[in-house]
Protein backbone atom coordinates (compact mmCIF):
# COMPACT_ATOMS: atom_id res chain seq x y z
CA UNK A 1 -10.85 -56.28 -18.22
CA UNK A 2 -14.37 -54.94 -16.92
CA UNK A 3 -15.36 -51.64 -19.06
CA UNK A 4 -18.14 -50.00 -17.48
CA UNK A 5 -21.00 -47.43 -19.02
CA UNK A 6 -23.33 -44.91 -17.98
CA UNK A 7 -25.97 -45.09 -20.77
CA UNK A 8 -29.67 -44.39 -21.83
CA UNK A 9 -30.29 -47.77 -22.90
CA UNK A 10 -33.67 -49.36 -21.24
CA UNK A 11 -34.64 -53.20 -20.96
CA UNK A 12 -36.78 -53.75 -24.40
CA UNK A 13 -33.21 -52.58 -25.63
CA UNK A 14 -31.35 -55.14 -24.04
CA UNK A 15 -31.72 -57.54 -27.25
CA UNK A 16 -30.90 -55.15 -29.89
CA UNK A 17 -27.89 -53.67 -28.14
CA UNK A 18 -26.58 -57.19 -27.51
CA UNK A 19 -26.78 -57.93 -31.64
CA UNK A 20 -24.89 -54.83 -32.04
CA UNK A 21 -21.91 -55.09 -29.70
CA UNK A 22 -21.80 -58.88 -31.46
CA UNK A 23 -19.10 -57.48 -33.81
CA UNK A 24 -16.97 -56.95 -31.03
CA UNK A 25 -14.62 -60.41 -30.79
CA UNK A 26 -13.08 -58.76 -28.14
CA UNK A 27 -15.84 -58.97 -25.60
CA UNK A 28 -16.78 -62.06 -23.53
CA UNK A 29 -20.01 -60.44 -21.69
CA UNK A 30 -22.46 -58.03 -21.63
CA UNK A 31 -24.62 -57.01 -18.44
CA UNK A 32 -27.02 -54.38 -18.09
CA UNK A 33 -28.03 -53.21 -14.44
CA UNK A 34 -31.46 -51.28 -15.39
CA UNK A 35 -32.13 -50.75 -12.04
CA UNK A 36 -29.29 -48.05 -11.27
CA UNK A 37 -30.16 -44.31 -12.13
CA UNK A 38 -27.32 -44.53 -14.77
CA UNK A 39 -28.66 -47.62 -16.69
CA UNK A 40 -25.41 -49.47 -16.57
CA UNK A 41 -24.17 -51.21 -19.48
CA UNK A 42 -20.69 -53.94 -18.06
CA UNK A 43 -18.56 -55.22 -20.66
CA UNK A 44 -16.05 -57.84 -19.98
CA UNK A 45 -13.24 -57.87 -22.90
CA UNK A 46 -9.88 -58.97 -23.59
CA UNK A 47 -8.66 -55.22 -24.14
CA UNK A 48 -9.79 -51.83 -23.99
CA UNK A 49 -12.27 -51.30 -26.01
CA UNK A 50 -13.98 -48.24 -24.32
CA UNK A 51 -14.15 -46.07 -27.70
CA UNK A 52 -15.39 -48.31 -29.81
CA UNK A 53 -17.46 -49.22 -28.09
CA UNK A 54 -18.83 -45.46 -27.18
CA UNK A 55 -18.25 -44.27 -30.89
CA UNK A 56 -20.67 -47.10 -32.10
CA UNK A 57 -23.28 -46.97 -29.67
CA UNK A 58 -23.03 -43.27 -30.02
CA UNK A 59 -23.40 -43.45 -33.70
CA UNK A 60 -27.01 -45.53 -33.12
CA UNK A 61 -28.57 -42.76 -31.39
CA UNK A 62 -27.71 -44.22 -27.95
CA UNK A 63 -25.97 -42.36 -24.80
CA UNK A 64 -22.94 -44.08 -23.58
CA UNK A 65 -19.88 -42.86 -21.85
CA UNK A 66 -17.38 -44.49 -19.67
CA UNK A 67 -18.01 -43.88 -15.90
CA UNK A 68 -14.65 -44.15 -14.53
C-alpha cells in the first residue's frame, strides 16, 4: 500500500528522516518529491501505517499529515 504525506520536511532532511522511519518494519520505501509545493513524503508499506507514522514525525517537530 502507497501512504502519501504533505509535510515540511526539506532535502538536507532527507537522511535524518530516513533513520527515523527505520523502526518501521512495515515499510519497504521511502520517496520524497521536494519539488512539489507540499514537500511530499511516499511510503510504500505492508499495512496502514498512516498514524504512526504522523504521530512520530509529529512528535520530532516535523509537519506531516496524510493528503488523501
Amino acid at each position: 500500500m502507497v501512504l502519501v504525506f504533505k509535510t515540511n520536511i526539506f532535502s538536507q532532511l532527507e537522511i535524518h528522516v530516513k533513520a527515523i522511519l527505520d523502526s518501521f518494519t512495515q515499510i519497504t520505501s521511502v520517496n520524497f518529491d521536494f519539488e512539489d509545493c507540499d514537500k511530499i513524503l511516499r511510503i510504500e508499506a505492508t499495512e496502514d501505517i498512516t498514524s504512526d507514522i504522523e504521530l512520530l514525525l509529529n512528535s520530532k517537530g516535523f509537519y506531516c499529515k496524510e493528503l488523501i
